[in-house]
PDB file of N, CA and C in Angstrom:
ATOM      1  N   UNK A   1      39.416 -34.893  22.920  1.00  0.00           N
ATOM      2  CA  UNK A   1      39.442 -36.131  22.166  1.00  0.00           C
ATOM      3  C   UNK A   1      38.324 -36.155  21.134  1.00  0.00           C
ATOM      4  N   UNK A   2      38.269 -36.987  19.883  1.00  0.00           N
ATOM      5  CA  UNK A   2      37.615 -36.617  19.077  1.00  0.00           C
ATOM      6  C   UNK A   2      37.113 -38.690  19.052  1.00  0.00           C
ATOM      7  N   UNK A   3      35.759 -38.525  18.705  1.00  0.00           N
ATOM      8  CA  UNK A   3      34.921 -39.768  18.837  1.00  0.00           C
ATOM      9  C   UNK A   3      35.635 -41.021  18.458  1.00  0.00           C
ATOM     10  N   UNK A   4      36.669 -40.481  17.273  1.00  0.00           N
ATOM     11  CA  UNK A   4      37.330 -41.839  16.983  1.00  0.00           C
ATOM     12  C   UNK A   4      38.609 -42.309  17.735  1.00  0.00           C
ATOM     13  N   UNK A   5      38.999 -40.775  18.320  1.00  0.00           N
ATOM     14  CA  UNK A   5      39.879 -41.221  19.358  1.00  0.00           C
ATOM     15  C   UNK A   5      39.541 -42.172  20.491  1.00  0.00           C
ATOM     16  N   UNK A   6      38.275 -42.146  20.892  1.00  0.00           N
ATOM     17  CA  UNK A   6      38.162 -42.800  21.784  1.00  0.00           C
ATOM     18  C   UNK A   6      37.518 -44.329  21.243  1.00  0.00           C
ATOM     19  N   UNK A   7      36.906 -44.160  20.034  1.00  0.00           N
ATOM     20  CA  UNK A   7      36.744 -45.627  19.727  1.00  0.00           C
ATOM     21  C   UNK A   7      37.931 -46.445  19.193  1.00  0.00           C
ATOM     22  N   UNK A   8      39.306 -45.914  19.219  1.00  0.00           N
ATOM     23  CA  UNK A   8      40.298 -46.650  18.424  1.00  0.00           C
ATOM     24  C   UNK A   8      40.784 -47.103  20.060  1.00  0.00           C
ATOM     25  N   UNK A   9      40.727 -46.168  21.083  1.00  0.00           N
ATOM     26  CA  UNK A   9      41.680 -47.151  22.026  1.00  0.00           C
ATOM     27  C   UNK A   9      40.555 -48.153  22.743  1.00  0.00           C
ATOM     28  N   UNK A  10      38.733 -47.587  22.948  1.00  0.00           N
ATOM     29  CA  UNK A  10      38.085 -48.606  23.854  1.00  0.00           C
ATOM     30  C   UNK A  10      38.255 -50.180  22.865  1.00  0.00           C
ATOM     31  N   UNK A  11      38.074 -50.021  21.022  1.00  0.00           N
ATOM     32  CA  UNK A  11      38.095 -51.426  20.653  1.00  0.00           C
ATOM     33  C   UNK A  11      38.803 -52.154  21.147  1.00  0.00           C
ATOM     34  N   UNK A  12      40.556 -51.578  21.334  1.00  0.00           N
ATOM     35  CA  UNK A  12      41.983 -52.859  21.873  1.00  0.00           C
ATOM     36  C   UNK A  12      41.216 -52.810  23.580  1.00  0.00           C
ATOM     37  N   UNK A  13      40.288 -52.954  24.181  1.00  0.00           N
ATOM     38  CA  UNK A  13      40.310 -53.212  25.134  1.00  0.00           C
ATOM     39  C   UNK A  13      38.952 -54.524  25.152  1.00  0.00           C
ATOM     40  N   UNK A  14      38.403 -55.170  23.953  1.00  0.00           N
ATOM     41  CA  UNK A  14      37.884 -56.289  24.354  1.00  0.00           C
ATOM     42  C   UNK A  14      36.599 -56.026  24.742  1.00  0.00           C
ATOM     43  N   UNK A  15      35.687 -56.661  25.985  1.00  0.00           N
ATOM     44  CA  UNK A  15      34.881 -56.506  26.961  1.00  0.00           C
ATOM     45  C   UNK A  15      34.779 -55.497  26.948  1.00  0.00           C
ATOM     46  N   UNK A  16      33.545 -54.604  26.740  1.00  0.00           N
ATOM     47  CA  UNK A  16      33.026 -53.112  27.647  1.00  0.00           C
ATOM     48  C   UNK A  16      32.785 -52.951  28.294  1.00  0.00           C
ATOM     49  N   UNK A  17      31.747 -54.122  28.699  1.00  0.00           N
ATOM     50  CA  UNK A  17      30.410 -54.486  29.563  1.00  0.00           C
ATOM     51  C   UNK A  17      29.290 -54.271  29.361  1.00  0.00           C
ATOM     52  N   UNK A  18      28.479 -53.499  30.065  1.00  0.00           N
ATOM     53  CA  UNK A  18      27.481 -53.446  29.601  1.00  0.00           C
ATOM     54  C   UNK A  18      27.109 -51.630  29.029  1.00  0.00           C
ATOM     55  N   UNK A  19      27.696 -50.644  29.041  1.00  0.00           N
ATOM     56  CA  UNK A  19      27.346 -49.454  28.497  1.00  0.00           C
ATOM     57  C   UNK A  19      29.146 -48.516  28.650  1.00  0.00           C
ATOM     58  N   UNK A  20      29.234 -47.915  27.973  1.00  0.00           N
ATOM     59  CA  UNK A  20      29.834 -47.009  28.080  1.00  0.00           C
ATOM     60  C   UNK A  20      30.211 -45.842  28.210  1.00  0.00           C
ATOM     61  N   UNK A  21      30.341 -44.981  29.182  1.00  0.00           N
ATOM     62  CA  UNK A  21      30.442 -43.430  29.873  1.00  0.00           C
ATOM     63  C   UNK A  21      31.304 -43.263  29.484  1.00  0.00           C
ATOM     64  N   UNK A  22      31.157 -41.737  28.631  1.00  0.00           N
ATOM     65  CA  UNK A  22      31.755 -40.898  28.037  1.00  0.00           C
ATOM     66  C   UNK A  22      31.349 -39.203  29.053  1.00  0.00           C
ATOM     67  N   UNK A  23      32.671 -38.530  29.081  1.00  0.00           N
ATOM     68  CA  UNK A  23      31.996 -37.081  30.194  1.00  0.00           C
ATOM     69  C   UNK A  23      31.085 -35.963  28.793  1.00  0.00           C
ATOM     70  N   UNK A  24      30.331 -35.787  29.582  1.00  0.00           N
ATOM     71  CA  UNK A  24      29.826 -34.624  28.960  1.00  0.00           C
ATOM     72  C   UNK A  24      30.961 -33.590  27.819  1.00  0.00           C
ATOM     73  N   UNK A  25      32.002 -33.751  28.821  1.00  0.00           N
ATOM     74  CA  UNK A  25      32.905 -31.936  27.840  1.00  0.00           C
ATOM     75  C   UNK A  25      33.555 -33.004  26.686  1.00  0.00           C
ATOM     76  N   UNK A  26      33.527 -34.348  26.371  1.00  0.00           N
ATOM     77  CA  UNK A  26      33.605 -34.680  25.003  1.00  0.00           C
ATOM     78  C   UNK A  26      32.638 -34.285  23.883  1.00  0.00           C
ATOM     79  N   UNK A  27      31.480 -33.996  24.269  1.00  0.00           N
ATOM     80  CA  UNK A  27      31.043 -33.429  23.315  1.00  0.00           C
ATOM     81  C   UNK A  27      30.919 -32.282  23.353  1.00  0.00           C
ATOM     82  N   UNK A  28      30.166 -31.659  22.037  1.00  0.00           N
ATOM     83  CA  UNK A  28      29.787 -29.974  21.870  1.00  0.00           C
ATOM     84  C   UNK A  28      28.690 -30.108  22.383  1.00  0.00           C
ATOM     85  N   UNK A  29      28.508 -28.994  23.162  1.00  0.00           N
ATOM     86  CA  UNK A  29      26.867 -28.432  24.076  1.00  0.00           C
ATOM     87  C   UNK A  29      26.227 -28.246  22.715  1.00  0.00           C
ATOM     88  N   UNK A  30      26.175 -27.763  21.853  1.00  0.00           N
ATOM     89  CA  UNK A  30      25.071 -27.088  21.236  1.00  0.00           C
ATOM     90  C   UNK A  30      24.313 -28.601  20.246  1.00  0.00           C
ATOM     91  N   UNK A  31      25.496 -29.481  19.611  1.00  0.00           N
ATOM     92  CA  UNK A  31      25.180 -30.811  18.828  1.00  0.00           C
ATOM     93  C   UNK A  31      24.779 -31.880  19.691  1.00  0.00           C
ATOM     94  N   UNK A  32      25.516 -32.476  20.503  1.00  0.00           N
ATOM     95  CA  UNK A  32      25.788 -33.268  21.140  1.00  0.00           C
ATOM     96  C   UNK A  32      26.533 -34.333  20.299  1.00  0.00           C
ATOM     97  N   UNK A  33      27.479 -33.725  19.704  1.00  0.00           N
ATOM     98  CA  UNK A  33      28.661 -34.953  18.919  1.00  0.00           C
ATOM     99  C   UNK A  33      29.581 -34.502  19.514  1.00  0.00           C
ATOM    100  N   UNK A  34      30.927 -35.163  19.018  1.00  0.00           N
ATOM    101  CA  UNK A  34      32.900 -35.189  19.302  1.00  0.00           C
ATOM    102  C   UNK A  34      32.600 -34.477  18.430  1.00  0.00           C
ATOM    103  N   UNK A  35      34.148 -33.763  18.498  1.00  0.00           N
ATOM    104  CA  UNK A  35      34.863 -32.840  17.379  1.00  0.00           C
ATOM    105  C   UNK A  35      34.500 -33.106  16.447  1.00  0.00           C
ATOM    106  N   UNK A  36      35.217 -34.126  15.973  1.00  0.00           N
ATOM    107  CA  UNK A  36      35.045 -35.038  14.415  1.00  0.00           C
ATOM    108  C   UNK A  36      33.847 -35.055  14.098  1.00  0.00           C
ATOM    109  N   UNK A  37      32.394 -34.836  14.373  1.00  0.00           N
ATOM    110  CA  UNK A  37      31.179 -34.901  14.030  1.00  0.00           C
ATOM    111  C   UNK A  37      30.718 -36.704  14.034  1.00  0.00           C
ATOM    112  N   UNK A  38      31.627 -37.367  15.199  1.00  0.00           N
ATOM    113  CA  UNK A  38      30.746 -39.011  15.081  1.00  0.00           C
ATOM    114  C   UNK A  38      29.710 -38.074  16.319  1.00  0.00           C
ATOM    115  N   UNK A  39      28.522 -39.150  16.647  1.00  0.00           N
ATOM    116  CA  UNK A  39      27.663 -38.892  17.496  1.00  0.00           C
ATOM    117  C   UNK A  39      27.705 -40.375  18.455  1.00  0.00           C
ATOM    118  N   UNK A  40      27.170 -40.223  19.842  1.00  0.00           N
ATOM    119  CA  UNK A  40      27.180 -41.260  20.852  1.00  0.00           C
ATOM    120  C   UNK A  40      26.632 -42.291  20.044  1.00  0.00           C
ATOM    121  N   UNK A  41      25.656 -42.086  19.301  1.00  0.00           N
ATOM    122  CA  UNK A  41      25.474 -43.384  18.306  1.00  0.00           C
ATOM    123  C   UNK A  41      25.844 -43.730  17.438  1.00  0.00           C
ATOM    124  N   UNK A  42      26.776 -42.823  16.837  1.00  0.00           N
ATOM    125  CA  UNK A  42      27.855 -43.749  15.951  1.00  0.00           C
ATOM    126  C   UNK A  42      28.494 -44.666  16.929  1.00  0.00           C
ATOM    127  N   UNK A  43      28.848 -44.116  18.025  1.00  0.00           N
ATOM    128  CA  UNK A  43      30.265 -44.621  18.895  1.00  0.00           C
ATOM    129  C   UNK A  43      29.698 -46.165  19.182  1.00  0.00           C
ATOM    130  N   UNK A  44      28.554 -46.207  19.544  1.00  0.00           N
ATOM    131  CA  UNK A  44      27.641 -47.482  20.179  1.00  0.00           C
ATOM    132  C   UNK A  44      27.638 -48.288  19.065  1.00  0.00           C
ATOM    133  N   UNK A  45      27.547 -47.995  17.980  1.00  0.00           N
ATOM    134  CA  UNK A  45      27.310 -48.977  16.693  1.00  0.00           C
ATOM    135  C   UNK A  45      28.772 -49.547  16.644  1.00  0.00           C
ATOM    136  N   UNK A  46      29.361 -48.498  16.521  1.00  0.00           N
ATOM    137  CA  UNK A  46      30.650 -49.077  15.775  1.00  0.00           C
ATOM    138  C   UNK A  46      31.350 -49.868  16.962  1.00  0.00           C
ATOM    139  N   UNK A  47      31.479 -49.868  18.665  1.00  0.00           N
ATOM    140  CA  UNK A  47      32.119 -50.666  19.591  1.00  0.00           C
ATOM    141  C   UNK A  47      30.903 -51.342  20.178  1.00  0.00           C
ATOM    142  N   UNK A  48      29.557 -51.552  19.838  1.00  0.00           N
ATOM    143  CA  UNK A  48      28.605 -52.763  20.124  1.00  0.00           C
ATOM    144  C   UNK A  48      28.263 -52.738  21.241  1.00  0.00           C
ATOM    145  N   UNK A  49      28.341 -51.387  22.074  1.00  0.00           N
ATOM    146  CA  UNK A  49      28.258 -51.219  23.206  1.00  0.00           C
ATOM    147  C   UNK A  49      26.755 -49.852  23.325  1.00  0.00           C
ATOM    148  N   UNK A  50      26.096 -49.615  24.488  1.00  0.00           N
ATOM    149  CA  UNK A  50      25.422 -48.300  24.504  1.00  0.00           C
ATOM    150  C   UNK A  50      26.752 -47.383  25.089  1.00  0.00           C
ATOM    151  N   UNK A  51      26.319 -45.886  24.810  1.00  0.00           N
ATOM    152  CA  UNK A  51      27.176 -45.150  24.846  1.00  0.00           C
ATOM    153  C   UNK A  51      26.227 -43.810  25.588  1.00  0.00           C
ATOM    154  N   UNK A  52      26.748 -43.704  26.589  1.00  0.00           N
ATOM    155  CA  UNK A  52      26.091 -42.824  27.641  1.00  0.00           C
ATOM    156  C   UNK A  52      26.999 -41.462  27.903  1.00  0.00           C
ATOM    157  N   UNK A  53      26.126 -40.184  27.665  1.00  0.00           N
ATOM    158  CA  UNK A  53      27.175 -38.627  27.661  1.00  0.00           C
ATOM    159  C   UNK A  53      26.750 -38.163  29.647  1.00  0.00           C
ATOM    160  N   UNK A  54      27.777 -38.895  30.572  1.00  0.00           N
ATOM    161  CA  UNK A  54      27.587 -38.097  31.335  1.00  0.00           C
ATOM    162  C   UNK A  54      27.958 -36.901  31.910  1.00  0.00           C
ATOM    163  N   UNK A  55      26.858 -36.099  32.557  1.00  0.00           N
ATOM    164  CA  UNK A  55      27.634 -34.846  32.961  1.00  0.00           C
ATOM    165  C   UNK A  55      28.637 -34.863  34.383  1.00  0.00           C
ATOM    166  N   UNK A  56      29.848 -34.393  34.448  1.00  0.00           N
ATOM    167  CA  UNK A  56      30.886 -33.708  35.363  1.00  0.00           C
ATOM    168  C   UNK A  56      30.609 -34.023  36.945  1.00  0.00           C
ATOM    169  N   UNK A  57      29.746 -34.895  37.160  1.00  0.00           N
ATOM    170  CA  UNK A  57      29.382 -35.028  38.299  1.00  0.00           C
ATOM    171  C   UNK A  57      29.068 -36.001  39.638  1.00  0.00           C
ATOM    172  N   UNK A  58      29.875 -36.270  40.376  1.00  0.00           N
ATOM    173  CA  UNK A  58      29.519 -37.567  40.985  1.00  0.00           C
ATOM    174  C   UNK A  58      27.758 -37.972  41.580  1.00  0.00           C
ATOM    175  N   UNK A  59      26.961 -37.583  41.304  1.00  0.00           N
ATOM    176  CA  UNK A  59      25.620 -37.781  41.135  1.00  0.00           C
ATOM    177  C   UNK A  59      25.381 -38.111  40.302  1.00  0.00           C
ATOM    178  N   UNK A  60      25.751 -37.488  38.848  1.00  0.00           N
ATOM    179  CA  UNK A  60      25.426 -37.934  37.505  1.00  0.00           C
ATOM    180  C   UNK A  60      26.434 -39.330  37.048  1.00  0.00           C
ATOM    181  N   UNK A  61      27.658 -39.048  37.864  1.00  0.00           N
ATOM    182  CA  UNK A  61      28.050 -40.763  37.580  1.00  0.00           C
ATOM    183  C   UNK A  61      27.354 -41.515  38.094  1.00  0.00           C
ATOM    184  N   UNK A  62      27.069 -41.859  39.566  1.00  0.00           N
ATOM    185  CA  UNK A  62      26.441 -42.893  40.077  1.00  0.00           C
ATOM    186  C   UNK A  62      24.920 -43.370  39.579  1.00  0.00           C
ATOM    187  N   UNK A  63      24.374 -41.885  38.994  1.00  0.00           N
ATOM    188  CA  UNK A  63      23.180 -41.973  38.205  1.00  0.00           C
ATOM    189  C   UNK A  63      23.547 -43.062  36.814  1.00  0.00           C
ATOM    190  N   UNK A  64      24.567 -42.642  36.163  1.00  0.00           N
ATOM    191  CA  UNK A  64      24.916 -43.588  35.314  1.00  0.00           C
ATOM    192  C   UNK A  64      25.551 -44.752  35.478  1.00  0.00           C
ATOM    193  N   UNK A  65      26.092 -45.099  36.345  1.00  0.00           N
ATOM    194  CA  UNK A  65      26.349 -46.431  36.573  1.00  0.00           C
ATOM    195  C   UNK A  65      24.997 -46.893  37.300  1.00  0.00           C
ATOM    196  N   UNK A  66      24.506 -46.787  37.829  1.00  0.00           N
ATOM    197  CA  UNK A  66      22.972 -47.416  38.669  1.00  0.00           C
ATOM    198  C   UNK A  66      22.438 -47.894  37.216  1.00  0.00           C
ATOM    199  N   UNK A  67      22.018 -46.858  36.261  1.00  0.00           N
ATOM    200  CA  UNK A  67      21.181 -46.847  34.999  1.00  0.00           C
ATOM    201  C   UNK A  67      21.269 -47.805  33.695  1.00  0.00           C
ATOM    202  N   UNK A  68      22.552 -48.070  33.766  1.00  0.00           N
ATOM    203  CA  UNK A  68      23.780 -49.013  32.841  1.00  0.00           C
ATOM    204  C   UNK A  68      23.498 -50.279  32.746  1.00  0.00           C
TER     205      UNK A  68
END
């Protein structure tokens, strides 16, 4: 998925809450952007939300939801 893919479907959903988890393998290891070259902080600006890259892992989720 490419950054705007995912900001065109989270906008029709309203409410975020309070941060938003994105997995790690959306972005490139070496940049840390989407395909398209937006970055987690484009994504946060443009849906008004923070935007969190977690890694693959149920430790690193619960780390990110605790953190959120």
């Amino acid at each position: 998925l490419t950054g705007r893919d995912i900001q065109r479907h989270l906008a029709t959903l309203g409410d975020l809450g309070r941060a938003v988890l994105v997995p790690a393998a959306a972005v490139r290891d070496v940049d840390g952007v989407f395909l398209d070259d937006l970055t987690p902080a484009d994504l946060a600006r443009d849906l008004g939300a923070p935007v969190h890259v977690v890694e693959p892992s149920a430790a690193a989720l619960l780390a990110a939801l605790r953190d959120s």
